[in-house]
N, C-alpha and C. Protein backbone atom coordinates (compact mmCIF):
# COMPACT_ATOMS: atom_id res chain seq x y z
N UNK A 1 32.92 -45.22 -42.26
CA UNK A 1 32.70 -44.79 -40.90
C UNK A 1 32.55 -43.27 -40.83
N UNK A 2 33.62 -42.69 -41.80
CA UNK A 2 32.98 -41.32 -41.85
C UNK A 2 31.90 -40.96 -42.15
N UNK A 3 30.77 -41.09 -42.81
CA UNK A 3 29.66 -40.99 -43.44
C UNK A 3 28.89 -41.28 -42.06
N UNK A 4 29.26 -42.07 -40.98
CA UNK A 4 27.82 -42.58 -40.32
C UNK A 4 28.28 -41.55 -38.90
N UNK A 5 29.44 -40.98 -38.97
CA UNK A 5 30.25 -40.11 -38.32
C UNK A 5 29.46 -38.75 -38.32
N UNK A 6 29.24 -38.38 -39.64
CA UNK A 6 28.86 -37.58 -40.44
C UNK A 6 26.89 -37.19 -39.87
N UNK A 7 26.68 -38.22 -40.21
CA UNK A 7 25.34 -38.53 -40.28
C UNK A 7 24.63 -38.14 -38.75
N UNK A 8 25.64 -39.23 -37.30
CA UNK A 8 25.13 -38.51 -35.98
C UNK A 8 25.52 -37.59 -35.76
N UNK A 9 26.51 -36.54 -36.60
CA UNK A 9 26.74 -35.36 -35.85
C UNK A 9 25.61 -34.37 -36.54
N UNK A 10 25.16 -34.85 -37.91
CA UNK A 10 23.88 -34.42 -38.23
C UNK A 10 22.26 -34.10 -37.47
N UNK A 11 22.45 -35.60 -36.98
CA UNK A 11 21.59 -35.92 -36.31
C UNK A 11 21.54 -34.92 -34.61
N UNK A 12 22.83 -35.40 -34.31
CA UNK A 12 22.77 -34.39 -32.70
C UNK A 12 22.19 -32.72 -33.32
N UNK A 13 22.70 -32.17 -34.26
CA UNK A 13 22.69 -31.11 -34.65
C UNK A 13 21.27 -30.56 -34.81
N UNK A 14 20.41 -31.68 -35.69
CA UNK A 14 19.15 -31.48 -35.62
C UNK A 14 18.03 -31.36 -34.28
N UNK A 15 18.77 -32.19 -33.26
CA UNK A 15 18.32 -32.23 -32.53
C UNK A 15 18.67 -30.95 -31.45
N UNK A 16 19.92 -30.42 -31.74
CA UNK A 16 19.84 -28.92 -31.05
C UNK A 16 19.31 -28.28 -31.29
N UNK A 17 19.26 -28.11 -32.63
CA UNK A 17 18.51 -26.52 -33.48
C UNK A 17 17.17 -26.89 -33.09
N UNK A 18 16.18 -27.71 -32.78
CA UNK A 18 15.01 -28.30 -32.35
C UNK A 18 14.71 -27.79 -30.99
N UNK A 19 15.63 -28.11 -30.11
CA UNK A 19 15.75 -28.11 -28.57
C UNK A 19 16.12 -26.37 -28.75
N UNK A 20 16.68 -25.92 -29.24
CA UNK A 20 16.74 -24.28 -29.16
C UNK A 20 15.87 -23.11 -29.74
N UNK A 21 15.23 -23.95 -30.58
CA UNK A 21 14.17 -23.57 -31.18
C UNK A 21 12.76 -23.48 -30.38
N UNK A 22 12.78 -25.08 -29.40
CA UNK A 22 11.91 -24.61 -28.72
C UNK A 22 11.39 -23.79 -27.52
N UNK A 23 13.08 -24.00 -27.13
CA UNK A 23 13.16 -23.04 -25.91
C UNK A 23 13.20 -21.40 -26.27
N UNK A 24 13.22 -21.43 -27.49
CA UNK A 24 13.00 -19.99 -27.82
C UNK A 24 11.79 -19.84 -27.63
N UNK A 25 11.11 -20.58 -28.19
CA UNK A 25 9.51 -20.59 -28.57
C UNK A 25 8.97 -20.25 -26.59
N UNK A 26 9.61 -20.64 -25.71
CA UNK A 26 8.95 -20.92 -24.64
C UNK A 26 9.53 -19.61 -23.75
N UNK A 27 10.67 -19.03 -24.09
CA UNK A 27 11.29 -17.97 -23.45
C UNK A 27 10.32 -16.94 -24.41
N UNK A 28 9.72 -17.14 -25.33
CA UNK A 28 9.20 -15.65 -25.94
C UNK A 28 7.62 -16.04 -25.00
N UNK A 29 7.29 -17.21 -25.46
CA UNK A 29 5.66 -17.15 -24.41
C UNK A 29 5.78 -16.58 -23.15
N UNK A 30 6.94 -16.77 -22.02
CA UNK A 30 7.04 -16.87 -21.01
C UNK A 30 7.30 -15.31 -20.54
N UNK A 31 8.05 -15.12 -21.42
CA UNK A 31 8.18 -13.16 -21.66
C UNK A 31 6.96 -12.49 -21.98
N UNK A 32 5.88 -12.39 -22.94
CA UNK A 32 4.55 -12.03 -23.01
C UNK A 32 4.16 -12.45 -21.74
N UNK A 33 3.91 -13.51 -21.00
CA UNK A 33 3.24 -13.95 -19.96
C UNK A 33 3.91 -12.94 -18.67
N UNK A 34 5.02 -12.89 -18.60
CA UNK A 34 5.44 -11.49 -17.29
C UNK A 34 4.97 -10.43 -17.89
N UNK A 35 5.39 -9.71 -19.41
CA UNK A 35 4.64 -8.43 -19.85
C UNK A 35 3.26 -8.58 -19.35
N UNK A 36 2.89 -9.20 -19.72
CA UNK A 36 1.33 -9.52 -19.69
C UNK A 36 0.61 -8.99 -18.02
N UNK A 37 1.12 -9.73 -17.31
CA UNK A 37 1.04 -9.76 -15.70
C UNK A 37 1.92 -9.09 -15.21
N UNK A 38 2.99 -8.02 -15.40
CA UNK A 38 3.07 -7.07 -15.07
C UNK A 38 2.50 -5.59 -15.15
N UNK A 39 2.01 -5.60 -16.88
CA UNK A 39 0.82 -4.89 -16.97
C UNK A 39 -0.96 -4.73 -16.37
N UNK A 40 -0.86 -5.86 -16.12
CA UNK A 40 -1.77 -6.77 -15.18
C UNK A 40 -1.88 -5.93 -13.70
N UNK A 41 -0.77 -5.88 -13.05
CA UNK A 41 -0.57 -5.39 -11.74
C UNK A 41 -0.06 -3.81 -11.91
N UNK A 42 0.04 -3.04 -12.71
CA UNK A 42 0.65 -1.57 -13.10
C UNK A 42 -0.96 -1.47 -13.33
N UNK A 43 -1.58 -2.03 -13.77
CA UNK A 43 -3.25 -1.50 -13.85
C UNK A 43 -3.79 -1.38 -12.81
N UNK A 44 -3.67 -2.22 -11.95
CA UNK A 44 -4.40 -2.48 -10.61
C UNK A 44 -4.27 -1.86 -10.06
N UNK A 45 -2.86 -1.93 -9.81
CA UNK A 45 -2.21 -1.19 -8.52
C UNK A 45 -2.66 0.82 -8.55
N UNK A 46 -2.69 1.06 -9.85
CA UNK A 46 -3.53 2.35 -10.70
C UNK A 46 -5.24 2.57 -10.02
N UNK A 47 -5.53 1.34 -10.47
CA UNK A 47 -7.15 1.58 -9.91
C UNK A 47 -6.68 1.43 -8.38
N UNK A 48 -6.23 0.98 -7.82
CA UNK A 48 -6.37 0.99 -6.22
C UNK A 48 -6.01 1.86 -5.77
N UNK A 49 -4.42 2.55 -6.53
CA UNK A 49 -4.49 3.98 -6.02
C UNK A 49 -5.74 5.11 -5.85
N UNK A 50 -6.30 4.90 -7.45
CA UNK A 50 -7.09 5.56 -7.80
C UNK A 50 -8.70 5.75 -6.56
N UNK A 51 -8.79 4.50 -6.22
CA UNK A 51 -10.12 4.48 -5.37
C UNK A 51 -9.54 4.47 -3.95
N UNK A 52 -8.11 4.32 -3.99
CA UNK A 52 -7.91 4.97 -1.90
C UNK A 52 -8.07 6.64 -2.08
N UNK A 53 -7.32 7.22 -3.19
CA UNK A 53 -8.07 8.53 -3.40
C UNK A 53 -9.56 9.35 -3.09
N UNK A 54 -10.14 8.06 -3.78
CA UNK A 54 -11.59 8.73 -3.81
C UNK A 54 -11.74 8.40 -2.21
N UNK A 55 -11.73 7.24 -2.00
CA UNK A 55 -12.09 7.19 -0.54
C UNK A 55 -11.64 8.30 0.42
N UNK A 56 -10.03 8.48 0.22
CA UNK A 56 -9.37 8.73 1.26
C UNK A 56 -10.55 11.10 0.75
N UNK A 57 -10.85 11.27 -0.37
CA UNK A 57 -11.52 12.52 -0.45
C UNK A 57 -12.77 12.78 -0.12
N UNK A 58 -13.32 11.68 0.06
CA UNK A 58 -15.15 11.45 0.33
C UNK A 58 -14.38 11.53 1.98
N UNK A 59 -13.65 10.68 2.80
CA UNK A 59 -13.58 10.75 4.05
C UNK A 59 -13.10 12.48 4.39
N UNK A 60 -12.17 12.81 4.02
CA UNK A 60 -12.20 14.58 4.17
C UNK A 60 -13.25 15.11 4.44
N UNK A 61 -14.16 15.21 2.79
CA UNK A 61 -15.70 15.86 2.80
C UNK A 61 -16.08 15.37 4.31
N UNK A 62 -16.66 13.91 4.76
CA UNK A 62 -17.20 14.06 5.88
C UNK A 62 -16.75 14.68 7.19
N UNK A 63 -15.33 14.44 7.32
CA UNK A 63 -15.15 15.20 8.38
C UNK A 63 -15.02 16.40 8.26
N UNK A 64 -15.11 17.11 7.78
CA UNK A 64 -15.25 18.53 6.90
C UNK A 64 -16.73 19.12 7.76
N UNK A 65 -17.79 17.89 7.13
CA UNK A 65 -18.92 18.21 7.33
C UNK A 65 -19.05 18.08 9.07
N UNK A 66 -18.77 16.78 9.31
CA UNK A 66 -19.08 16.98 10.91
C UNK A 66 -18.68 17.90 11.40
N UNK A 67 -17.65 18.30 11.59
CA UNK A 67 -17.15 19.90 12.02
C UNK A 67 -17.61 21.08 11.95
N UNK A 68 -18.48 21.02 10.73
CA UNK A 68 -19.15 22.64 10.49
C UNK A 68 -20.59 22.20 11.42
N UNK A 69 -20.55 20.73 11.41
CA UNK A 69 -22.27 20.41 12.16
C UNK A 69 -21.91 20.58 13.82
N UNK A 70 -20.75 20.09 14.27
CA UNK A 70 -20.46 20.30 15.37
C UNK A 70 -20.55 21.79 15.79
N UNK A 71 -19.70 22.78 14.60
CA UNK A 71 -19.79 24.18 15.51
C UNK A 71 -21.03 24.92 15.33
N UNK A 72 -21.89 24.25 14.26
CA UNK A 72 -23.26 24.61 14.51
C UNK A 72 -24.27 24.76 15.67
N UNK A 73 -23.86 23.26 15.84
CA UNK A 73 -24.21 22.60 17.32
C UNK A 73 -23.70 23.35 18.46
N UNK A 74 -22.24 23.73 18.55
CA UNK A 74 -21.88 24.74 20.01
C UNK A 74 -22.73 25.74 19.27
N UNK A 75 -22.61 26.66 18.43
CA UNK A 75 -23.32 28.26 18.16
C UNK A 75 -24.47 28.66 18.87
N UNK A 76 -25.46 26.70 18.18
CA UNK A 76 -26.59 27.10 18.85
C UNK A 76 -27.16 26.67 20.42
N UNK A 77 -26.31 25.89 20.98
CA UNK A 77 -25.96 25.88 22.37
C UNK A 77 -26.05 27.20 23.00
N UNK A 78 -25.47 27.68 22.18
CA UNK A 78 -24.83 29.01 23.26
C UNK A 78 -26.09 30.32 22.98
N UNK A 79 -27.33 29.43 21.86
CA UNK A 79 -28.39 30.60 22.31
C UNK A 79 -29.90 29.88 23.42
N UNK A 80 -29.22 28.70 23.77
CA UNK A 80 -30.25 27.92 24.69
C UNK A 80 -30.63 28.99 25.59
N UNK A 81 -32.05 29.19 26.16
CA UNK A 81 -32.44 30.14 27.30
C UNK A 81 -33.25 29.00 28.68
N UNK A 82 -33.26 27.69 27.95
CA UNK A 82 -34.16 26.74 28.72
C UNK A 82 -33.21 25.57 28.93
N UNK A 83 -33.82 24.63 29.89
CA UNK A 83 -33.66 23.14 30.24
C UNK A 83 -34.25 22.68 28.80
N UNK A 84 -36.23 22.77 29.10
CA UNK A 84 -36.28 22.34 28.07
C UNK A 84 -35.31 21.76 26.42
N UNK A 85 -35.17 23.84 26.00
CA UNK A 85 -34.71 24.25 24.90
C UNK A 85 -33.35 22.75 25.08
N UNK A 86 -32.63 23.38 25.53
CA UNK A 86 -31.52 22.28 25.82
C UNK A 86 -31.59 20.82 25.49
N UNK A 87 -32.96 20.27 26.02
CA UNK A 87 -33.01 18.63 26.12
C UNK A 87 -33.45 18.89 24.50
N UNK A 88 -34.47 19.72 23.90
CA UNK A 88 -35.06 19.26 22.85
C UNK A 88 -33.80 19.50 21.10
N UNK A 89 -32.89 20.57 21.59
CA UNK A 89 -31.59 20.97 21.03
C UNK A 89 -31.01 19.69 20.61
N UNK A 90 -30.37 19.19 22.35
CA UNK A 90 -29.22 17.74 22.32
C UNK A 90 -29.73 16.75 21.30
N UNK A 91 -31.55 16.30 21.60
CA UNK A 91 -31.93 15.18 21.05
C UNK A 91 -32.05 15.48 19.80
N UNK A 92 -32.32 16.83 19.16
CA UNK A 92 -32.35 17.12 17.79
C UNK A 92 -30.86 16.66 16.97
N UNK A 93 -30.16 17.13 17.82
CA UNK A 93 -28.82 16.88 17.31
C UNK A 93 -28.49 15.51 17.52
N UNK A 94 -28.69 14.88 18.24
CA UNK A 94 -28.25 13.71 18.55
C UNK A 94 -28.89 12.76 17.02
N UNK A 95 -30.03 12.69 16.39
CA UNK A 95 -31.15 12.03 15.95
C UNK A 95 -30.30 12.20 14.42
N UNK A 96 -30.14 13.61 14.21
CA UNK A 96 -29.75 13.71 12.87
C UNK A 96 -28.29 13.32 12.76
N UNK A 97 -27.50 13.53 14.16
CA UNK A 97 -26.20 13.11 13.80
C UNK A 97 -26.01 11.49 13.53
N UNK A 98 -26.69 11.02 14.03
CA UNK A 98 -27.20 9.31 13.57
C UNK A 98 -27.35 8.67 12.43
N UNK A 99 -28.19 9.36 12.54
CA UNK A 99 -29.09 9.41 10.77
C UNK A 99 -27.81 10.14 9.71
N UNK A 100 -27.06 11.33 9.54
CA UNK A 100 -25.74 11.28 9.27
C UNK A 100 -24.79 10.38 9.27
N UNK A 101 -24.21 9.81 10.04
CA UNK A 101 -23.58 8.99 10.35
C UNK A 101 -23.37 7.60 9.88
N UNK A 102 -24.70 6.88 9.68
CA UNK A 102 -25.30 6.24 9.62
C UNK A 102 -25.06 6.11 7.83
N UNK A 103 -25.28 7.21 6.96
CA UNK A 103 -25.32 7.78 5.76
C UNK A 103 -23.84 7.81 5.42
N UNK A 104 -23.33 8.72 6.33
CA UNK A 104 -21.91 8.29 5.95
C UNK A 104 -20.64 6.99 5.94
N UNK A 105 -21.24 6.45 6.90
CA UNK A 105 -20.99 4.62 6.95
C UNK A 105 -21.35 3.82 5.77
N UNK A 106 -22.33 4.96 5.44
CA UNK A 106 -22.96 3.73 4.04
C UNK A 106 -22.23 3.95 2.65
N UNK A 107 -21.82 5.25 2.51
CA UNK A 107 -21.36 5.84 1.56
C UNK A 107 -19.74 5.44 1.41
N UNK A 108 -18.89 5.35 2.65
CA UNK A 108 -17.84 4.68 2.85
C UNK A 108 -17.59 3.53 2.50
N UNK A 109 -18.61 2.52 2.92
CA UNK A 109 -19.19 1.02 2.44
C UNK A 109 -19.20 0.51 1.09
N UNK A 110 -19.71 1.85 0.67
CA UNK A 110 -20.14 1.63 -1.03
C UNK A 110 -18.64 1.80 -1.97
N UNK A 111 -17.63 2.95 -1.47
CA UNK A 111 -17.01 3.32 -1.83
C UNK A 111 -15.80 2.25 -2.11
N UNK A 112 -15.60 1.59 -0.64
CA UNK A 112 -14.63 0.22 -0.50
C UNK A 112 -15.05 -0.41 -1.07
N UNK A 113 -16.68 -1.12 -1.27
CA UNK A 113 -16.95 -2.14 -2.04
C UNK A 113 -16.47 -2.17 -3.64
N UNK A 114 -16.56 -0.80 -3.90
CA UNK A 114 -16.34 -0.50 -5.22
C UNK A 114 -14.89 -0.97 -5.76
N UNK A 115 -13.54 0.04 -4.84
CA UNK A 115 -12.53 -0.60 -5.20
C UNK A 115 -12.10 -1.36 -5.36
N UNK A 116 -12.90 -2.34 -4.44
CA UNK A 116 -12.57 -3.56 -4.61
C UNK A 116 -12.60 -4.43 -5.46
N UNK A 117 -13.92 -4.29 -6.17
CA UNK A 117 -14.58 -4.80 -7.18
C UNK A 117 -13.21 -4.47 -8.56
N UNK A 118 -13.53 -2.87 -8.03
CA UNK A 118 -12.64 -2.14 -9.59
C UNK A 118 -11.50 -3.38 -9.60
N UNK A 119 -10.60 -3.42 -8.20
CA UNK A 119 -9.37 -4.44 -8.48
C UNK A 119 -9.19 -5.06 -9.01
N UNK A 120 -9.87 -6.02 -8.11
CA UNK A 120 -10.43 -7.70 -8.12
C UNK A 120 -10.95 -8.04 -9.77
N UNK A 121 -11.88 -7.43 -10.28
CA UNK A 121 -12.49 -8.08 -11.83
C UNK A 121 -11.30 -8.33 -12.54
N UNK A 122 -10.44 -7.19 -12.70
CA UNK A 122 -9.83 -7.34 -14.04
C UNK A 122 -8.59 -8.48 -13.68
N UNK A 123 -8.38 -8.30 -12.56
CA UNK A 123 -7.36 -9.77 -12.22
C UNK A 123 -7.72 -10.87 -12.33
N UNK A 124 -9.45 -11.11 -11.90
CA UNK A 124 -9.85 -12.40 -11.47
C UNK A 124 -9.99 -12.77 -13.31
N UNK A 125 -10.38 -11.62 -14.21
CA UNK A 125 -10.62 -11.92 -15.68
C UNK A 125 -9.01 -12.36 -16.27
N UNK A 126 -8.10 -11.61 -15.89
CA UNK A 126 -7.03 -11.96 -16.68
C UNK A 126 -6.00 -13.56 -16.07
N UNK A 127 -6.87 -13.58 -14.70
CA UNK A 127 -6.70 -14.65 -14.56
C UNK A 127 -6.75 -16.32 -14.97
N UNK A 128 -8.10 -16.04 -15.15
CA UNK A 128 -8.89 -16.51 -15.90
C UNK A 128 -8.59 -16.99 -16.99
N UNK A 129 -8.68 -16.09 -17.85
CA UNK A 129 -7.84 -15.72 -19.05
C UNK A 129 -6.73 -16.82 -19.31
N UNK A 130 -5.66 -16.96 -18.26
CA UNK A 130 -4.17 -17.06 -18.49
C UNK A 130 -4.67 -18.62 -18.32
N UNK A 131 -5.31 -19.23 -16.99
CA UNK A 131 -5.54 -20.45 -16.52
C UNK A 131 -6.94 -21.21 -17.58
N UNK A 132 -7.13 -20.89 -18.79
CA UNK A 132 -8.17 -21.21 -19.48
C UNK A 132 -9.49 -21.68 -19.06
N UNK A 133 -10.07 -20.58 -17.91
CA UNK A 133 -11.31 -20.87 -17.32
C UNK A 133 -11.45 -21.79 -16.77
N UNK A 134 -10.43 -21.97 -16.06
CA UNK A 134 -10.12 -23.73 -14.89
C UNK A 134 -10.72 -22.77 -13.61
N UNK A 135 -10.51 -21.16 -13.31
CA UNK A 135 -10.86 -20.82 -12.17
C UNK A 135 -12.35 -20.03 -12.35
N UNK A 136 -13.25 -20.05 -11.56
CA UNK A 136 -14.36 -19.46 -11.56
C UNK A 136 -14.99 -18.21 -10.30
């Protein structure tokens, strides 16, 4: 009886070192997998800083610019001698500030689209990645 005594405590034994073995195996995957995706999001979160920057410096420049166009605009107000002069002044200004505007909306546009993109790829790839191209 000792021998068969012997034998299941063998047996349980094998069967721990197995069961701990694999949970090792699954606590080390599972650890790469947070490294992994925490590096994942320390990148991102980098590029997103990175492009509210650019945005948030391209938006400066423009209002920068409208301002010097605005006091352009009073300077040369203030050498109007006509009605005319006046109407043909406003609409000058009015036409290009549009057309500006218009330019700078687009450039803003481009800028967000970008970050976004910058974000978005490398997540949607490492996503990807992790879920073995189950997501598209």
């Amino acid at each position: 009886m000792t021998e068969a005594k012997a034998q299941t405590t063998d047996g349980f034994r094998e069967v721990a070192d197995k069961g701990m073995a694999q949970a090792k195996t699954n606590f080390d995957k599972a650890k790469a997998a947070t490294d992994q995706g925490a590096d994942m999001f320390k990148n991102s979160y980098a590029t997103a800083a990175k492009g509210a920057t650019d945005y948030n410096l391209k938006f400066i420049e423009i209002a920068r610019a409208n301002t010097n166009t605005a006091f352009d605009y009073a300077h040369a107000m203030l050498a109007v001698k006509s009605v005319p002069e006046f109407f043909e002044l406003s609409n000058a200004h009015a036409r290009k500030h549009f057309e500006t505007m218009t330019a700078q909306t687009k450039e803003l546009a481009a800028l967000a689209q970008k970050m976004t993109t910058d974000v978005a790829a490398p997540l949607k790839a490492e996503v990807t990645k992790a879920f073995g191209n189950s997501i598209a």
